[in-house]
Protein backbone atom coordinates (compact mmCIF):
# COMPACT_ATOMS: atom_id res chain seq x y z
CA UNK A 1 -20.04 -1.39 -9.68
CA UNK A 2 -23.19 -3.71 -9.02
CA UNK A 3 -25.03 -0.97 -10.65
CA UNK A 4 -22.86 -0.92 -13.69
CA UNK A 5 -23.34 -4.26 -14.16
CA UNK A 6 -26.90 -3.84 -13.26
CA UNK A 7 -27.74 -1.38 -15.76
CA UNK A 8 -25.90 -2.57 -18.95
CA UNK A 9 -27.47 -5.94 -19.12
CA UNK A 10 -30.88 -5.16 -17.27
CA UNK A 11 -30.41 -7.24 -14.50
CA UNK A 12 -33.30 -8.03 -11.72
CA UNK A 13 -32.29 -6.00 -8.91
CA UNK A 14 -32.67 -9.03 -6.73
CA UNK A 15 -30.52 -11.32 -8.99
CA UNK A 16 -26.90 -12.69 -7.19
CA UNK A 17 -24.11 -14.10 -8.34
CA UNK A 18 -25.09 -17.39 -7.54
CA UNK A 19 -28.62 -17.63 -9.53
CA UNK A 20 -27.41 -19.66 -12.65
CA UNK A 21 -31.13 -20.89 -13.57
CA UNK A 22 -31.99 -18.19 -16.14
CA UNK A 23 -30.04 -17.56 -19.13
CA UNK A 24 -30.15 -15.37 -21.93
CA UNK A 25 -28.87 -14.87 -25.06
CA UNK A 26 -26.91 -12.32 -26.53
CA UNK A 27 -25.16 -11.06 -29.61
CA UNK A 28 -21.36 -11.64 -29.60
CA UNK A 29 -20.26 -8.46 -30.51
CA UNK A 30 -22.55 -6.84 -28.21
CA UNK A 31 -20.97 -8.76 -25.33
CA UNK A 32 -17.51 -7.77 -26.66
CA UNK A 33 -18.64 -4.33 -26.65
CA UNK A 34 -20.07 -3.95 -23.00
CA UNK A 35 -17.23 -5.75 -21.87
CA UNK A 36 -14.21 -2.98 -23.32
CA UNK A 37 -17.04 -0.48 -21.74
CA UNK A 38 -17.11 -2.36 -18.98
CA UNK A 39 -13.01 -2.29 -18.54
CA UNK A 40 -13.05 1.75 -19.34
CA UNK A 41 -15.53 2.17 -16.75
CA UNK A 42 -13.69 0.56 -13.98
CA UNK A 43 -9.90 2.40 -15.32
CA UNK A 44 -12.01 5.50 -15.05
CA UNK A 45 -13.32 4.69 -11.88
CA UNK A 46 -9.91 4.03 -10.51
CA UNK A 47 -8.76 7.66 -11.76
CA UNK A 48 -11.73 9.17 -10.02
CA UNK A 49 -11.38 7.67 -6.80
CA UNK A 50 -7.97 8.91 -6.86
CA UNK A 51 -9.10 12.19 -7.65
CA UNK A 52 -11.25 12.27 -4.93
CA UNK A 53 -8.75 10.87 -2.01
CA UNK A 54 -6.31 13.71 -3.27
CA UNK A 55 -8.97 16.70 -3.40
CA UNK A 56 -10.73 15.32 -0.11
CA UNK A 57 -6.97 15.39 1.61
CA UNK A 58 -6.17 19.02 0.33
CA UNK A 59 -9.65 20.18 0.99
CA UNK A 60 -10.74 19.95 4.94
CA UNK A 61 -14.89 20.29 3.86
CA UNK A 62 -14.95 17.73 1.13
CA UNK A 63 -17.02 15.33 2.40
CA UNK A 64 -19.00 14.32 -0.76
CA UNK A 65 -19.57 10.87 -1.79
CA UNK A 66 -17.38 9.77 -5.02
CA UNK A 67 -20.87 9.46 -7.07
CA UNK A 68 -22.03 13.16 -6.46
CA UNK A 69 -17.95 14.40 -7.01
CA UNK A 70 -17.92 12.85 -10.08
CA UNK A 71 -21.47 14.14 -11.43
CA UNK A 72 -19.73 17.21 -10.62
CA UNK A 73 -17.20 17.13 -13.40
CA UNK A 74 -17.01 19.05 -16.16
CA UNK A 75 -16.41 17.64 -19.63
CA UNK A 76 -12.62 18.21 -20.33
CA UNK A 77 -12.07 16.22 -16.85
CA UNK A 78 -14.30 13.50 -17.43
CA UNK A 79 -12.49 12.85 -20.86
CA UNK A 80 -9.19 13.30 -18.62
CA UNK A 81 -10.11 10.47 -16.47
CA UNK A 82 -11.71 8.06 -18.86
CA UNK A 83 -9.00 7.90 -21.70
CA UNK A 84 -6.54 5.15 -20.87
CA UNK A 85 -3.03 7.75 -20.58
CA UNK A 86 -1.21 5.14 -23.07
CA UNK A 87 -0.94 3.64 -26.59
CA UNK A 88 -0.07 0.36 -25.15
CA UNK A 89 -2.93 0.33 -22.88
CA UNK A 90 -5.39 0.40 -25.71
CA UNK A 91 -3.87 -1.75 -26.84
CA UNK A 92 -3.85 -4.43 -24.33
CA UNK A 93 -7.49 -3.44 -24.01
CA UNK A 94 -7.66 -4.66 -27.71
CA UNK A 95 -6.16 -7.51 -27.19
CA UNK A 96 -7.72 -8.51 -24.17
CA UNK A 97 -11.47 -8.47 -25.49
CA UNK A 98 -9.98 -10.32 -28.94
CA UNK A 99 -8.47 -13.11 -26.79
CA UNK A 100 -12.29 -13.72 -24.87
CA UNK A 101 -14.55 -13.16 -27.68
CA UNK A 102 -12.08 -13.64 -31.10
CA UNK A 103 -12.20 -11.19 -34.01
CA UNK A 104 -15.54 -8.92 -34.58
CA UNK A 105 -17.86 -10.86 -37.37
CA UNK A 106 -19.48 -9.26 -39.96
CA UNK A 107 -22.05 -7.11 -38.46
CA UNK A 108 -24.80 -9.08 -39.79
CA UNK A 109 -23.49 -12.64 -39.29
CA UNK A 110 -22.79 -12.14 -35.30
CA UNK A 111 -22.83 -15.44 -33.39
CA UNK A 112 -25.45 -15.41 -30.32
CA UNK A 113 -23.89 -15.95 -26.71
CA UNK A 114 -26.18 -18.32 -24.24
CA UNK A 115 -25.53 -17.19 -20.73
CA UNK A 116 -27.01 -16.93 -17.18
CA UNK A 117 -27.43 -13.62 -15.44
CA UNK A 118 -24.77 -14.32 -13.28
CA UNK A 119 -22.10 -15.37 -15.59
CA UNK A 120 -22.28 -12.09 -17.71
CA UNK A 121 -22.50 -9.91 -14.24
CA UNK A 122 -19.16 -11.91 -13.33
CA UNK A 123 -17.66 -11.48 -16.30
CA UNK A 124 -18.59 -7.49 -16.39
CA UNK A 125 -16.81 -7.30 -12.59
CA UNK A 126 -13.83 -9.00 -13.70
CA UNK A 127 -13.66 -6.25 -16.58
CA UNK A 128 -14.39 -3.69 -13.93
CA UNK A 129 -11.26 -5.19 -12.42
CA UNK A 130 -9.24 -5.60 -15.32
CA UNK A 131 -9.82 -1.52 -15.84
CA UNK A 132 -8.91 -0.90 -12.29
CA UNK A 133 -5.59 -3.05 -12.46
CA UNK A 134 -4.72 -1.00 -15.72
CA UNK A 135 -4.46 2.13 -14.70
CA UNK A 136 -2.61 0.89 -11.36
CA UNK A 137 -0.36 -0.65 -14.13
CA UNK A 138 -0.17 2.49 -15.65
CA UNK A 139 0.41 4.44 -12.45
CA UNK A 140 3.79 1.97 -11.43
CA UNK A 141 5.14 2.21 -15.15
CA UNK A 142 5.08 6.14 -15.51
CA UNK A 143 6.85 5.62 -11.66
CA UNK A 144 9.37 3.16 -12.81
């Protein structure tokens, strides 16, 4: 997940949580943007991982690291475990990024964001999180 976070706002690799000295600045919608990615990434995660557990329990010589069984999908399965399963998902998605960052601006008029490093990798975590808790959301509803 470091990675993620890592790679979508080109972090220093030896940046932590707890540098709050350098800041940056960057475009609202942008932010709003990476962040919905950012919750997708971590639902999808959760659906690979799960995946994985059942495959690696039905098949004895599975041994592979999540990473190298997921660059090992094809594309029909990769859609399958990326797509939140439900309307109201989305939409909670929706309304979640709305309620942090307000309605998308005008594409030209967006409003500039002044963070540190370590703020926006927090923030991307908790929507790493927020994905994660979805889809176990998901999982208990379609149960109940």
């Amino acid at each position: 997940m470091t990675q993620h976070s890592n790679a979508v706002i080109s972090l220093r690799v030896d940046s932590t949580l707890t540098d709050d000295l350098e800041t940056t600045e960057i475009d609202k919608h942008h932010l709003s943007r990476v962040y919905t990615a950012s919750i997708l990434y971590g639902y999808f995660l959760k659906s690979a991982s799960l995946r994985h557990q059942l495959e690696c329990s039905l098949s004895e010589g599975i041994t592979k690291q999540l990473r190298h069984y997921i660059s090992g999908f094809d594309p029909k399965i990769l859609q399958r475990c990326l797509k939140p399963r439900s309307r109201e998902a989305k939409n909670l998605i929706e309304k979640q990024t709305l309620a942090l960052f307000g309605p998308e601006e005008g594409k030209d008029e967006g409003s500039i964001v002044v963070a540190s490093f370590s703020s926006l990798k927090r923030l991307l975590l908790e929507a790493v999180a927020f994905g994660t808790f979805l889809w176990d959301t998901e999982e208990y509803v379609d149960g109940v």
